[in-house]
N, C-alpha and C. Protein backbone atom coordinates (compact mmCIF):
# COMPACT_ATOMS: atom_id res chain seq x y z
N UNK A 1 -19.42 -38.10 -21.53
CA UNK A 1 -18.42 -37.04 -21.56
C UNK A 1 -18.36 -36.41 -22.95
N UNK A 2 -17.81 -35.09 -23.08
CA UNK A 2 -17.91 -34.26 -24.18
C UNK A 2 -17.10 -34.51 -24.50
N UNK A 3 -16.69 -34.48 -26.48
CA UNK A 3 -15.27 -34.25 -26.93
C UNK A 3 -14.91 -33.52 -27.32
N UNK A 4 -13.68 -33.30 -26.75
CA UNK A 4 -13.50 -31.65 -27.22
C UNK A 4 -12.43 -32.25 -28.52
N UNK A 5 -11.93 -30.95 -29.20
CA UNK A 5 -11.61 -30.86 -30.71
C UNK A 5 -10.21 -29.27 -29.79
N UNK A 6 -8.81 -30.64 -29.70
CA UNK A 6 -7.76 -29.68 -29.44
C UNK A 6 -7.54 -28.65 -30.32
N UNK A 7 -7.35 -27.18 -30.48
CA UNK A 7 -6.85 -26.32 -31.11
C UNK A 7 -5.75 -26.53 -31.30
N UNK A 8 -4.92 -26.20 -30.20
CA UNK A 8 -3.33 -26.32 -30.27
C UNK A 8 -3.04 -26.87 -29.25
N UNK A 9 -1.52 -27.48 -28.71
CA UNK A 9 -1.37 -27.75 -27.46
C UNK A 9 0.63 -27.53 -27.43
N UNK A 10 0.63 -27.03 -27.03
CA UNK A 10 2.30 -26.52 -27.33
C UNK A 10 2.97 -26.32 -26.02
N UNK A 11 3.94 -26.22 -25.85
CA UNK A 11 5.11 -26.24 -24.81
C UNK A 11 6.39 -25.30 -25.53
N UNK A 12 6.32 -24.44 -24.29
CA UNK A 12 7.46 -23.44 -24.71
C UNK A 12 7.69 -22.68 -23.96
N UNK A 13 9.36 -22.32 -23.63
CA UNK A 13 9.79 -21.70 -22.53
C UNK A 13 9.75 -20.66 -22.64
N UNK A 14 9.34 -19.74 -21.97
CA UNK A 14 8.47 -18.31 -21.65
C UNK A 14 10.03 -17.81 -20.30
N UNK A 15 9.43 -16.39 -20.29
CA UNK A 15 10.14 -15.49 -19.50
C UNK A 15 8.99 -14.61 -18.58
N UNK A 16 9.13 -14.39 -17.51
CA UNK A 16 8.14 -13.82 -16.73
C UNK A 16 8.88 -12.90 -15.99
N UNK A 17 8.64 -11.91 -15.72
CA UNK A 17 8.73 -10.77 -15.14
C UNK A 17 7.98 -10.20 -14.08
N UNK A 18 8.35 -10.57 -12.67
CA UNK A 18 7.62 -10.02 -11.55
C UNK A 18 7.82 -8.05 -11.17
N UNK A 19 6.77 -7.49 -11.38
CA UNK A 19 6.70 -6.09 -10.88
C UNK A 19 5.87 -5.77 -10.20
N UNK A 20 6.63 -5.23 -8.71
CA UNK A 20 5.56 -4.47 -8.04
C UNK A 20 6.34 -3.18 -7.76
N UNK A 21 5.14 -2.11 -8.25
CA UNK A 21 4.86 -0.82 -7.86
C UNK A 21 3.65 0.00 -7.34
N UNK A 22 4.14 0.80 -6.50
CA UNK A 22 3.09 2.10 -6.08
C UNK A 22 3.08 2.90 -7.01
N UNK A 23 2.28 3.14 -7.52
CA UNK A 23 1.76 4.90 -8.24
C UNK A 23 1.37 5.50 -6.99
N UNK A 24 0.68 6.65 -7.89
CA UNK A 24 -0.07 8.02 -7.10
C UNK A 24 -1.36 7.54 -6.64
N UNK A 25 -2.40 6.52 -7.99
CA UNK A 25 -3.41 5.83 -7.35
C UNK A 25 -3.79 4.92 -7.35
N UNK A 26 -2.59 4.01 -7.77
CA UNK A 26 -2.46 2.70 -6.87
C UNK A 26 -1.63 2.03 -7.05
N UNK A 27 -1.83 0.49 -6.13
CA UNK A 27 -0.51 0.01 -6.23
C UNK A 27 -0.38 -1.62 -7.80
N UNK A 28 0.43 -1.64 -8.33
CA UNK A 28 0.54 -2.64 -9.42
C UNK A 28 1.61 -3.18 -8.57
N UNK A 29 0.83 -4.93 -8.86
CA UNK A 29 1.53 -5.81 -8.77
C UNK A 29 1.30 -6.70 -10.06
N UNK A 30 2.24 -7.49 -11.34
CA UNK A 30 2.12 -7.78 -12.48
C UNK A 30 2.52 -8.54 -12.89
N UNK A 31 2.34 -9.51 -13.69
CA UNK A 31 3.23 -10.68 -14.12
C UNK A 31 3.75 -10.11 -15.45
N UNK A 32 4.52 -10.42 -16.30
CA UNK A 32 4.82 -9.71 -17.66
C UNK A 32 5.33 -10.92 -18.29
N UNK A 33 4.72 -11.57 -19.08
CA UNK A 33 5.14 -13.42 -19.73
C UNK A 33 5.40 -12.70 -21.00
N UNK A 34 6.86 -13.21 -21.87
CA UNK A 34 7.02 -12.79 -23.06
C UNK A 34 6.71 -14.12 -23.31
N UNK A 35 6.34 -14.20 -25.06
CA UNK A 35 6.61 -15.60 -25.62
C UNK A 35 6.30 -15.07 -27.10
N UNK A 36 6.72 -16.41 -27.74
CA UNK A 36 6.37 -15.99 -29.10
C UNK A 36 4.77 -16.47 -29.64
N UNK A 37 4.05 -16.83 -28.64
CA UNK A 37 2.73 -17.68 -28.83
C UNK A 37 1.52 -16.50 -29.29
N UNK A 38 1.88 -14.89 -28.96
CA UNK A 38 0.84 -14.22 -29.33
C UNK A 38 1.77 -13.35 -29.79
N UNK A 39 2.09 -13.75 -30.48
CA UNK A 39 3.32 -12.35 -32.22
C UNK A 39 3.40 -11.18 -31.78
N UNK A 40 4.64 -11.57 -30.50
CA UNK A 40 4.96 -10.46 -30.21
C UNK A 40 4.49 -9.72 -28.67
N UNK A 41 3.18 -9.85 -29.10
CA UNK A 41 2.21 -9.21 -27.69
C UNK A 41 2.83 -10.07 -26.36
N UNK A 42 2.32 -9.63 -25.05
CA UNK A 42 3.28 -10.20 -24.23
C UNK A 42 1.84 -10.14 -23.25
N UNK A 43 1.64 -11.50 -22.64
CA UNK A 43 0.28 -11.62 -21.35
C UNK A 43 0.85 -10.75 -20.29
N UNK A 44 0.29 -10.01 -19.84
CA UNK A 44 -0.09 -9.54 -18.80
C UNK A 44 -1.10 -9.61 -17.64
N UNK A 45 -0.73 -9.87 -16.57
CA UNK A 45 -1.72 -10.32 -15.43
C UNK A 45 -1.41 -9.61 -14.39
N UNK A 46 -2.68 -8.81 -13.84
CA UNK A 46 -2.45 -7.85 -12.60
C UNK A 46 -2.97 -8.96 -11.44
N UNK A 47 -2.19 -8.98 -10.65
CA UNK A 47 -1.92 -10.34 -9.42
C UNK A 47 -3.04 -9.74 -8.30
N UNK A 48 -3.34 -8.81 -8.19
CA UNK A 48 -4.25 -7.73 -7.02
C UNK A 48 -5.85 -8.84 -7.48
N UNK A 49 -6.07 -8.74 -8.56
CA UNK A 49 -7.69 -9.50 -9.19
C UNK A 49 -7.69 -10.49 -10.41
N UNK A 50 -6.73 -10.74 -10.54
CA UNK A 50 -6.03 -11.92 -11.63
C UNK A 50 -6.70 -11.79 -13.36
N UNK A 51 -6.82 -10.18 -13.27
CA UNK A 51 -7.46 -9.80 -14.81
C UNK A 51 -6.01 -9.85 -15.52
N UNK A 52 -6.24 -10.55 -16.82
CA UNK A 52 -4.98 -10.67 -17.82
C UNK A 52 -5.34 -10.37 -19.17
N UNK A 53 -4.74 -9.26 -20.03
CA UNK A 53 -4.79 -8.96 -21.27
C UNK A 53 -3.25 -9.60 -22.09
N UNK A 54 -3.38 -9.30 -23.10
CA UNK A 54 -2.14 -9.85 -23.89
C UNK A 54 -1.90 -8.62 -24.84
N UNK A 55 -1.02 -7.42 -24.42
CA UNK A 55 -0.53 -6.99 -24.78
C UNK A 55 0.39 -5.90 -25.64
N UNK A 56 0.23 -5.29 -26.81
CA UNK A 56 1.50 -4.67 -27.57
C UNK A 56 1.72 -3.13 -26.48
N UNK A 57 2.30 -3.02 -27.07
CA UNK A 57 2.83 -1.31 -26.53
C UNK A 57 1.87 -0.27 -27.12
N UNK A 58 1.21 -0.69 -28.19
CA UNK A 58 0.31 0.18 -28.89
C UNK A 58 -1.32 -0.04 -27.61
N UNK A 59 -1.60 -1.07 -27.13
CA UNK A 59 -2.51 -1.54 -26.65
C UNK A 59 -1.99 -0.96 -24.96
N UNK A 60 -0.91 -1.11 -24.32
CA UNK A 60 -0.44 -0.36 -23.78
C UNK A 60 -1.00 0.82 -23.23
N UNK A 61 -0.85 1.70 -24.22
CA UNK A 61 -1.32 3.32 -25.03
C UNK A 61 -2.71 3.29 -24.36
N UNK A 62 -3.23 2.55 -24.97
CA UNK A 62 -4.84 2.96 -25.41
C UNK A 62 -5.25 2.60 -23.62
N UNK A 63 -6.13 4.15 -23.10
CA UNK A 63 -6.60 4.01 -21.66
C UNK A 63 -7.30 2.78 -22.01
N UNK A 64 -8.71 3.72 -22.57
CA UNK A 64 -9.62 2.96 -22.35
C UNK A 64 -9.71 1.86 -22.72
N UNK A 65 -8.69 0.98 -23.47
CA UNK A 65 -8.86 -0.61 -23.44
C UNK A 65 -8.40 -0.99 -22.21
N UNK A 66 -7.11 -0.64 -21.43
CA UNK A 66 -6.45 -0.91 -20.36
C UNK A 66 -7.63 -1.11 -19.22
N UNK A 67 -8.84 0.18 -19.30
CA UNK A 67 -10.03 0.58 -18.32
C UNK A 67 -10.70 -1.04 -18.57
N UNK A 68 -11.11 -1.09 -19.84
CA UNK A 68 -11.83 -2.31 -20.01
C UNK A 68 -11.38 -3.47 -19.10
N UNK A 69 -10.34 -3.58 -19.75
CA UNK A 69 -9.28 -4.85 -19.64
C UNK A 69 -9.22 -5.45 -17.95
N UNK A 70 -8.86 -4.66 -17.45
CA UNK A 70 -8.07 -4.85 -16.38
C UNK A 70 -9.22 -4.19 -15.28
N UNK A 71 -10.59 -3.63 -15.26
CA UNK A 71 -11.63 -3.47 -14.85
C UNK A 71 -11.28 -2.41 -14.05
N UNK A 72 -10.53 -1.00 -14.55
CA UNK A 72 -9.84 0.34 -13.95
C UNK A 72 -11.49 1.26 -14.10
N UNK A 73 -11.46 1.30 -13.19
CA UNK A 73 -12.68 2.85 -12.93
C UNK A 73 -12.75 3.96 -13.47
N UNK A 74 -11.13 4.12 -12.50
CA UNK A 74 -10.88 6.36 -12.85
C UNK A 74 -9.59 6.01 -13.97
N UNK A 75 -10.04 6.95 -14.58
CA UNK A 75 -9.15 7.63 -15.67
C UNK A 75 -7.87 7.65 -15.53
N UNK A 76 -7.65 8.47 -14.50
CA UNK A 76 -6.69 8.90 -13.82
C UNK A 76 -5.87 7.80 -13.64
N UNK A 77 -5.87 6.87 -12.75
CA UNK A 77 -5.65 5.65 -12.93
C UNK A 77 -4.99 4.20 -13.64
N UNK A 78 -6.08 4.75 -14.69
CA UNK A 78 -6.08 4.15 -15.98
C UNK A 78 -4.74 4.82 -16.86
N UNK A 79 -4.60 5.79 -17.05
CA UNK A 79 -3.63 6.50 -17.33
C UNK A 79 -1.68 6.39 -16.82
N UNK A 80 -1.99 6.15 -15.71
CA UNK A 80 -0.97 5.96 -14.72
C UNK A 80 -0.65 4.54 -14.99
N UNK A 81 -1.32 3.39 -15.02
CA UNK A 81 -0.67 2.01 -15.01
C UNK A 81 -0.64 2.00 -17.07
N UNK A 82 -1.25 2.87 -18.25
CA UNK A 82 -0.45 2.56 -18.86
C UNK A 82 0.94 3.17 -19.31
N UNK A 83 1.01 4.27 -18.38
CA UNK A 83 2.66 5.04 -18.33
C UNK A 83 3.38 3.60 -17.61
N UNK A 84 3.00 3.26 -16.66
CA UNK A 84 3.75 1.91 -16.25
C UNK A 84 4.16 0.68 -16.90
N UNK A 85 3.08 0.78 -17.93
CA UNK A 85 3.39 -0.66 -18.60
C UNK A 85 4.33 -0.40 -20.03
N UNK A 86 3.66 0.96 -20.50
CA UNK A 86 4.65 1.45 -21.70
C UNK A 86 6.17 1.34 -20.77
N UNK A 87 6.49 1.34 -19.72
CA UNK A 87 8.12 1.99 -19.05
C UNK A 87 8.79 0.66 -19.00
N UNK A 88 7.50 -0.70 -18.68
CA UNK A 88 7.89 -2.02 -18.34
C UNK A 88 7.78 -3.06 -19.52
N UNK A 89 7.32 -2.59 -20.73
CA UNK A 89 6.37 -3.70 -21.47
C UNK A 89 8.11 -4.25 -22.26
């Protein structure tokens, strides 16, 4: 067996936030976990394909990381869930 070499291992009570919405082109369903474990930034997990980024409102903003992130196609799209997340973050 391998040994692994713990980084961290911590326990801490978190807040989660269930959202589901329809847009125009499509539908978000989202987890929204605050904690203080990533300064500030808050995990995010779209429940539809279980892609999860971590976060700021600035990151929010930015389509095309959101496109990356969360594996969004159209623009359009892409655009729309981060008006959603800037409204929810």
């Amino acid at each position: 067996m391998q040994d692994w070499w713990v980084l961290y291992d911590e326990t801490e009570n978190t807040r989660t936030r269930f959202i589901g919405c329809a847009g125009e082109h499509a539908r978000y369903d989202v987890a929204i976990t605050e904690t203080s474990h990533f300064y500030g930034k808050r995990l995010v997990c779209v429940i539809q394909n279980g892609r999860t980024a971590i976060l700021s409102d600035e990151d929010a903003a930015n389509v095309p990381y959101l496109m990356e992130a969360f594996g969004i196609q159209d623009e359009a799209e892409a655009d729309e869930f981060s008006r959603f997340l800037l409204a929810h973050l």
